[in-house]
C-alpha atoms as a PDB file:
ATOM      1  CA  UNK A   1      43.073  17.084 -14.983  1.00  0.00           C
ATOM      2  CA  UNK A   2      42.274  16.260 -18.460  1.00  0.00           C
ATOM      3  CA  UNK A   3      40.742  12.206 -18.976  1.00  0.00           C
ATOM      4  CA  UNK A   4      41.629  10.487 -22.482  1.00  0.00           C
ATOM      5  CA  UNK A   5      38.261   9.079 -23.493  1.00  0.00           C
ATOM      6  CA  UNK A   6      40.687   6.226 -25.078  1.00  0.00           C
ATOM      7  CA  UNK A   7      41.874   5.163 -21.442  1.00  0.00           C
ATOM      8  CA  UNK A   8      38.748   3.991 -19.612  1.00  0.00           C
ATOM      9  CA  UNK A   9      39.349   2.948 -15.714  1.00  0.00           C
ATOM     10  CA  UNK A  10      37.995  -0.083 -14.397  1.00  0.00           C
ATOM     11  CA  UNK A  11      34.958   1.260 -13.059  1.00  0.00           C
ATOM     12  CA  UNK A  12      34.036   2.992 -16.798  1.00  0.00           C
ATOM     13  CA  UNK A  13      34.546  -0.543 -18.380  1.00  0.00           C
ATOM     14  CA  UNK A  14      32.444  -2.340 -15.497  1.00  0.00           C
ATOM     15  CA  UNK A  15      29.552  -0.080 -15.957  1.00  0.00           C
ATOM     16  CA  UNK A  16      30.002  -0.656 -19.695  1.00  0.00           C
ATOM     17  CA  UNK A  17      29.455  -4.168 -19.529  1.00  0.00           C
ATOM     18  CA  UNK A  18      26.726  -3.890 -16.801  1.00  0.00           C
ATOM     19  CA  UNK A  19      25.216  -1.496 -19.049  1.00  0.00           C
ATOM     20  CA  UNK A  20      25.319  -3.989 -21.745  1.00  0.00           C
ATOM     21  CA  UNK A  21      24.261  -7.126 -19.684  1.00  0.00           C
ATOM     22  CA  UNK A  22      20.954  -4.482 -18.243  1.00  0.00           C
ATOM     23  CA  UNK A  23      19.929  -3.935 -22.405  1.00  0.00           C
ATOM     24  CA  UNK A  24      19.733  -7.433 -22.705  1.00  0.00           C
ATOM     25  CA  UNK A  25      18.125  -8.252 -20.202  1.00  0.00           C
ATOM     26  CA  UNK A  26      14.825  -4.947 -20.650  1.00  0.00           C
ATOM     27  CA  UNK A  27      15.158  -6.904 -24.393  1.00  0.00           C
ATOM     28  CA  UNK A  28      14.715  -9.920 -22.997  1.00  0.00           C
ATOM     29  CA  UNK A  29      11.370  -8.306 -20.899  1.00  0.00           C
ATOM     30  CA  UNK A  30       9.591  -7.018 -23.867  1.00  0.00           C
ATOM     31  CA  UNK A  31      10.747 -10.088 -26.294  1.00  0.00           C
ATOM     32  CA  UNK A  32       9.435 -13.105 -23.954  1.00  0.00           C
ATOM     33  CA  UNK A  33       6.550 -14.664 -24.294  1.00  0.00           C
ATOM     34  CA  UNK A  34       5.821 -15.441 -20.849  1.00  0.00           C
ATOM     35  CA  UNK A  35       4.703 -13.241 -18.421  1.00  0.00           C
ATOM     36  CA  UNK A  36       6.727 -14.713 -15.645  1.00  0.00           C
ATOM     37  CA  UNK A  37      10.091 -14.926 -17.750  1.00  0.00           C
ATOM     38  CA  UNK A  38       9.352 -11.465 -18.426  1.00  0.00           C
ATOM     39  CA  UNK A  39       9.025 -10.601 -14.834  1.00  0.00           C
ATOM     40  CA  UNK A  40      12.436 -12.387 -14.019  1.00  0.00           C
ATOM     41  CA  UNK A  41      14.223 -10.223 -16.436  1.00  0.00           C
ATOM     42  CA  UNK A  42      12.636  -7.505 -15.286  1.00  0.00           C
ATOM     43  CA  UNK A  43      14.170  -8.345 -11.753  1.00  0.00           C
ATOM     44  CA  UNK A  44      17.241  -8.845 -13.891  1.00  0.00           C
ATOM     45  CA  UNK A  45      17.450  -5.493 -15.489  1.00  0.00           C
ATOM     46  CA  UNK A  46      16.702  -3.826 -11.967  1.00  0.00           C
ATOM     47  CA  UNK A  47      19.249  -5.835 -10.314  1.00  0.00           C
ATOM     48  CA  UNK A  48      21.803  -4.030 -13.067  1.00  0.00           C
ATOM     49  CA  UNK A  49      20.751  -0.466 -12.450  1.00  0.00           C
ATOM     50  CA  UNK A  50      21.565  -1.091  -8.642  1.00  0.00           C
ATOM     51  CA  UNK A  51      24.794  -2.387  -9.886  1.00  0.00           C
ATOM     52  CA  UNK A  52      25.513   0.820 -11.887  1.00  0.00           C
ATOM     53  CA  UNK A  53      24.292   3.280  -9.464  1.00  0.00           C
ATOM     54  CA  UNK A  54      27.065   1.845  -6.885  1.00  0.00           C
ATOM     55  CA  UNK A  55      29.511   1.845  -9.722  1.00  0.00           C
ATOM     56  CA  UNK A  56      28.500   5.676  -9.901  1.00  0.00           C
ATOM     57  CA  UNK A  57      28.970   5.941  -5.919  1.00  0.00           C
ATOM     58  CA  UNK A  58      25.332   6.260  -4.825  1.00  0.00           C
ATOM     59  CA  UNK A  59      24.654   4.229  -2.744  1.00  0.00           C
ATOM     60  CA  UNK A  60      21.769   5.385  -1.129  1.00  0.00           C
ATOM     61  CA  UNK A  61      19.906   5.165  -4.648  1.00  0.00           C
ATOM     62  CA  UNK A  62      21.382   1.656  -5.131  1.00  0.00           C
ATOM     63  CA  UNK A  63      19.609   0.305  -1.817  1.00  0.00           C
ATOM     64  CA  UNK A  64      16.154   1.979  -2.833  1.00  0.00           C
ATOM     65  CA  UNK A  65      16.182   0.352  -6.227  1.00  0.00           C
ATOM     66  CA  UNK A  66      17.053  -2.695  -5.040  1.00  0.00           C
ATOM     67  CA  UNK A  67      14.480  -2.527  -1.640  1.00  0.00           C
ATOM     68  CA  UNK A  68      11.752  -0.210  -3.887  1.00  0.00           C
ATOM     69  CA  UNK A  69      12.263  -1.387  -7.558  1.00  0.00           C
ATOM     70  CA  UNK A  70      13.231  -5.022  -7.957  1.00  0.00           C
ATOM     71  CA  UNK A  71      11.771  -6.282  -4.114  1.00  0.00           C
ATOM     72  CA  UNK A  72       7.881  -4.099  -4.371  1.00  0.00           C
ATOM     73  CA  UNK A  73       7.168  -3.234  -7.821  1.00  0.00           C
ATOM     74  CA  UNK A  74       8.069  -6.824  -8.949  1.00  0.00           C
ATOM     75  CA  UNK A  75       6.829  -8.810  -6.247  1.00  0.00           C
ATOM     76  CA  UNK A  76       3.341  -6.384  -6.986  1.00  0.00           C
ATOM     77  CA  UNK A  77       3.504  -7.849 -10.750  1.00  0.00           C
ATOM     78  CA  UNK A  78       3.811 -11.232  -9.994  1.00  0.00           C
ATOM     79  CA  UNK A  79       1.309 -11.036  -7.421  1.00  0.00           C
ATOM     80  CA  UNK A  80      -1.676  -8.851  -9.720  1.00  0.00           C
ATOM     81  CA  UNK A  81       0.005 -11.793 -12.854  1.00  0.00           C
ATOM     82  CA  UNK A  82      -1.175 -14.580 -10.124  1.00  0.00           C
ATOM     83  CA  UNK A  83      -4.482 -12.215  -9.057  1.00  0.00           C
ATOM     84  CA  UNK A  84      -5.794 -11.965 -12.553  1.00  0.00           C
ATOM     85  CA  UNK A  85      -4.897 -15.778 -13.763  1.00  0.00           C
ATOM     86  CA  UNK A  86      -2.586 -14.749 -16.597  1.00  0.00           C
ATOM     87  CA  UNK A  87      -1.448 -17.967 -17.935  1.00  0.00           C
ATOM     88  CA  UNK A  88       1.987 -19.088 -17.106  1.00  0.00           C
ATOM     89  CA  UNK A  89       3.465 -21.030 -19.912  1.00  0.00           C
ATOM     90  CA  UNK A  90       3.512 -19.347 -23.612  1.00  0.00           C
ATOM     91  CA  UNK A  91       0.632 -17.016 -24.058  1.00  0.00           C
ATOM     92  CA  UNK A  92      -0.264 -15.968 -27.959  1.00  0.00           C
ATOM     93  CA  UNK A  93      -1.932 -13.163 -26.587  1.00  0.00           C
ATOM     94  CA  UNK A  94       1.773 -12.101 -25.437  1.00  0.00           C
ATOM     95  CA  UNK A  95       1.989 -10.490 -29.150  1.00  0.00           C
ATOM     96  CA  UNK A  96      -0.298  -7.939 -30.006  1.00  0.00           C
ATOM     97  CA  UNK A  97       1.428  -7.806 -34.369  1.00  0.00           C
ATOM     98  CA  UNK A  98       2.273  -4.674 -33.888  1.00  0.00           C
ATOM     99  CA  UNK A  99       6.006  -5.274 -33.621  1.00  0.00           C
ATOM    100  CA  UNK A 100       7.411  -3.296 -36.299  1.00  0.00           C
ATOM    101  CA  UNK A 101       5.848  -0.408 -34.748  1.00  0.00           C
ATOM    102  CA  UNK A 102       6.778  -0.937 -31.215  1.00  0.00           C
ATOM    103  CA  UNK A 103      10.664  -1.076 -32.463  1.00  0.00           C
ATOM    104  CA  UNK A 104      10.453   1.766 -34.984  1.00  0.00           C
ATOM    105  CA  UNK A 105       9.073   3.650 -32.047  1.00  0.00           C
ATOM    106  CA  UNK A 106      11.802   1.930 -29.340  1.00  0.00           C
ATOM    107  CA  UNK A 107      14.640   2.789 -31.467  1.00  0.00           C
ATOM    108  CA  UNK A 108      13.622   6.315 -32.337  1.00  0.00           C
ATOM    109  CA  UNK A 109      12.912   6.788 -28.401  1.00  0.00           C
ATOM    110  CA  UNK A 110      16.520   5.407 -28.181  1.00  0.00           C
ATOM    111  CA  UNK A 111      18.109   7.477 -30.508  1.00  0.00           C
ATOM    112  CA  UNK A 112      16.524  10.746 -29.194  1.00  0.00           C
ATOM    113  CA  UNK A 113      17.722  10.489 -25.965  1.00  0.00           C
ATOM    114  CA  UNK A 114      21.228   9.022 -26.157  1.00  0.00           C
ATOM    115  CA  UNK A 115      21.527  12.014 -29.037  1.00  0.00           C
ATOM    116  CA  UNK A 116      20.127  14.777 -26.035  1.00  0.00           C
ATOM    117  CA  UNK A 117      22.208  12.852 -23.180  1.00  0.00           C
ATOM    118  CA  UNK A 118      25.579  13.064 -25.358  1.00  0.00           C
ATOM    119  CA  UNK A 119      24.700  16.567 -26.582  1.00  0.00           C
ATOM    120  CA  UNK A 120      24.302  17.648 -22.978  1.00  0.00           C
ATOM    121  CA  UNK A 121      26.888  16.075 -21.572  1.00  0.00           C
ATOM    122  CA  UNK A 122      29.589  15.964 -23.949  1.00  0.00           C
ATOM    123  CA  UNK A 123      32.576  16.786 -21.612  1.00  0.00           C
ATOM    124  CA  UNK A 124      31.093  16.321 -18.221  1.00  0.00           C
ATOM    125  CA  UNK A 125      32.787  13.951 -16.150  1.00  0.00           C
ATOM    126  CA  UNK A 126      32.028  11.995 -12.865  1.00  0.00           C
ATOM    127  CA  UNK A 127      34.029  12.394 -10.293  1.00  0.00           C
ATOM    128  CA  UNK A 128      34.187   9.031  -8.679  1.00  0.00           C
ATOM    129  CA  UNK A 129      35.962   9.934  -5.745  1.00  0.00           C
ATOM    130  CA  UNK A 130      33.731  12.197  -4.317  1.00  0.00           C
ATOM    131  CA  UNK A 131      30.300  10.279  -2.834  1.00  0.00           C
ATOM    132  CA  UNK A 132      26.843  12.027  -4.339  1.00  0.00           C
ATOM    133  CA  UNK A 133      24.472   9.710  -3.542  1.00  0.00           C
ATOM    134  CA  UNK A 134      24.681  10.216   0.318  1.00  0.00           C
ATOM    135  CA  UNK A 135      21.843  10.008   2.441  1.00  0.00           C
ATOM    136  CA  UNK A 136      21.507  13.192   3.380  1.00  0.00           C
ATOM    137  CA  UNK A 137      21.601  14.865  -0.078  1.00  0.00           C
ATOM    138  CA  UNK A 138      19.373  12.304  -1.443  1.00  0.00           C
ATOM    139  CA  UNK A 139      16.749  12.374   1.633  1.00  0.00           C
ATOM    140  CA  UNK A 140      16.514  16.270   1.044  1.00  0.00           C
ATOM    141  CA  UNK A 141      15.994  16.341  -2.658  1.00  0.00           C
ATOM    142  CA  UNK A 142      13.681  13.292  -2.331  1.00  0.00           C
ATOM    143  CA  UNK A 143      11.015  15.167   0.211  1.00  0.00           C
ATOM    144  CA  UNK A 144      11.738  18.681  -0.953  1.00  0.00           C
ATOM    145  CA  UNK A 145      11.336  18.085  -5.099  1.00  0.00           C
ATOM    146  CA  UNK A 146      10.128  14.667  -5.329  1.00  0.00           C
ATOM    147  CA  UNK A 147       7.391  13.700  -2.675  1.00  0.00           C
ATOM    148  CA  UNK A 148       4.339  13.762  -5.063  1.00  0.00           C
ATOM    149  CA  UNK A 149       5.594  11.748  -8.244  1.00  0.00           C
ATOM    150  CA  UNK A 150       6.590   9.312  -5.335  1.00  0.00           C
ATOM    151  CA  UNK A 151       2.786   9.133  -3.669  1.00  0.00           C
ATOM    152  CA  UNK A 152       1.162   9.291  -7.215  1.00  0.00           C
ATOM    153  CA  UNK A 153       2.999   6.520  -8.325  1.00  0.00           C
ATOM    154  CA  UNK A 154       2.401   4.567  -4.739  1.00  0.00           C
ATOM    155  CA  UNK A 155      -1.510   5.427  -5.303  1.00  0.00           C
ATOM    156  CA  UNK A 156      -1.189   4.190  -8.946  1.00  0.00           C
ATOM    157  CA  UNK A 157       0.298   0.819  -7.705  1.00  0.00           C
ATOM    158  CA  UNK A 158      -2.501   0.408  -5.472  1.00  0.00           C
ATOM    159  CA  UNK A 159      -5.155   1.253  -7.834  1.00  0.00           C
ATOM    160  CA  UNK A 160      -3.791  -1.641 -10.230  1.00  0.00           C
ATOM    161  CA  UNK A 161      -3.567  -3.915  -7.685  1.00  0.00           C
ATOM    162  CA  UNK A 162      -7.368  -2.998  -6.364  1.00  0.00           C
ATOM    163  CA  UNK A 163      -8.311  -3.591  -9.919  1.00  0.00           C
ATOM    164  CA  UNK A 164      -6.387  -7.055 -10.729  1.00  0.00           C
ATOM    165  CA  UNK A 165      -8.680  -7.958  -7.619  1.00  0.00           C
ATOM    166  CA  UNK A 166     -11.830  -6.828  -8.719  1.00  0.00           C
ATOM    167  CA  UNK A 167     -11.370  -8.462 -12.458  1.00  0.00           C
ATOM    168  CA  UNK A 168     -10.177 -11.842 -10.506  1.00  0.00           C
ATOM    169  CA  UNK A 169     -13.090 -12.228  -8.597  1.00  0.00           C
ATOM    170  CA  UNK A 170     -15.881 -11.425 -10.968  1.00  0.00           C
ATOM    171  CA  UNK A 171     -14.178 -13.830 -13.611  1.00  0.00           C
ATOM    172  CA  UNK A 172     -14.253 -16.084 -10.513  1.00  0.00           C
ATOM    173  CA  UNK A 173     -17.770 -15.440  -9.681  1.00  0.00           C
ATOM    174  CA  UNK A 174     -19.000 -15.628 -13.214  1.00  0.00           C
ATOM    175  CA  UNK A 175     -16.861 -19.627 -13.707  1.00  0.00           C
ATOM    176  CA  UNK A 176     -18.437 -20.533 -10.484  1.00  0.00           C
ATOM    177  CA  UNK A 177     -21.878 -19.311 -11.379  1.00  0.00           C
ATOM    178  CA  UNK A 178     -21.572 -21.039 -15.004  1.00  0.00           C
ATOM    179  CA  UNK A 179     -20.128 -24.328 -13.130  1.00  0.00           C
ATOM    180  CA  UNK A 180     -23.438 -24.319 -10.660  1.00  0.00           C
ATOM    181  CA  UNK A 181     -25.818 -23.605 -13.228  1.00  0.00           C
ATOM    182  CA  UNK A 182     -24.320 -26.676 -15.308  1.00  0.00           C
ATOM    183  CA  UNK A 183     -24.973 -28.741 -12.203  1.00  0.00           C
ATOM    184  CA  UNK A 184     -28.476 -27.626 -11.890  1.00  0.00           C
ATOM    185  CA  UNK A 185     -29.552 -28.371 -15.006  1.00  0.00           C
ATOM    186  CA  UNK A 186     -27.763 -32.143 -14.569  1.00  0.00           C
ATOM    187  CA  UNK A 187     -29.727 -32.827 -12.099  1.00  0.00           C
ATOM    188  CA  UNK A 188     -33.045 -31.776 -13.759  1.00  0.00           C
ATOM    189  CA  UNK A 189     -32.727 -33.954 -16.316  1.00  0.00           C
END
């Protein structure tokens, strides 16, 4: 059966416009000022990619980026953002000036891979009908092929979150130390 790429189906023009509402929203991540705005979107962003993986009938990867993705990783950034006092409202440390760099970089990142992904899969076609995202196949690939990027990452996580402790409570010690020693020399006066 040969598909006119001038006839989508409803599921091709819902992921298109998922698709589009997910850019805006990882533009909206790296654009914001505030950190916790930029988490949201992030949740936002994540949220979409669920969305699109059950448009592409997998299920089982939907669930784990909503239960892995936007529930742990994000809930781990807004806890090490609350561990290391980053400031909630509008931070000018948000922008480092290099923006021009950042989106010649960005859009030559972009171009390169939507130019390899097209290239590769010029004609391919999903097959909607047909679920690949079981459990099964999923489970097997996941601990056969993927089991250490999984743990690095999970060790990585933990090693940030270690350190957004460590920095929160020597900052802490050190404003607690400066605020007794202030004290002390009141009262010797």
């Amino acid at each position: 059966m040969t598909r006119d790429f001038l006839s989508p189906t409803g599921v091709e023009i819902a992921f298109v416009l998922v698709g589009i509402v997910v850019l805006g929203a990882a533009l909206l991540t790296v654009s914001s000022k505030q950190l916790v705005h930029a988490a949201l979107w992030l949740v936002v962003a994540l949220g979409g990619l669920a969305v699109e993986y059950l448009l592409l009938t997998a299920e089982f990867i939907a669930w784990v980026q909503v239960l892995i993705y936007v529930g742990s990783v994000v809930v781990l950034l807004l806890f090490g953002l609350m561990l290391t006092r980053a400031p909630i409202g509008r931070s000018p440390d948000a922008d480092s000036g290099n923006r021009w760099v950042a989106v010649a970089v960005a859009g030559a990142s972009a171009v390169t891979l939507v130019w390899v992904v097209v290239d590769a899969f010029r004609a391919q076609y999903i097959d909607l009908d047909t679920s690949r995202g079981s459990t099964a196949v999923m489970g097997e690939a996941l601990f056969r092929y993927w089991v250490l990027p999984f743990e690095a990452l999970s060790v990585l996580l933990l090693a940030a979150l270690v350190g957004a402790i460590v920095l929160s409570r020597r900052k802490g010690e050190a404003d607690a130390g400066n605020g007794a020693d202030a004290g002390d020399e009141g009262t010797k006066s």
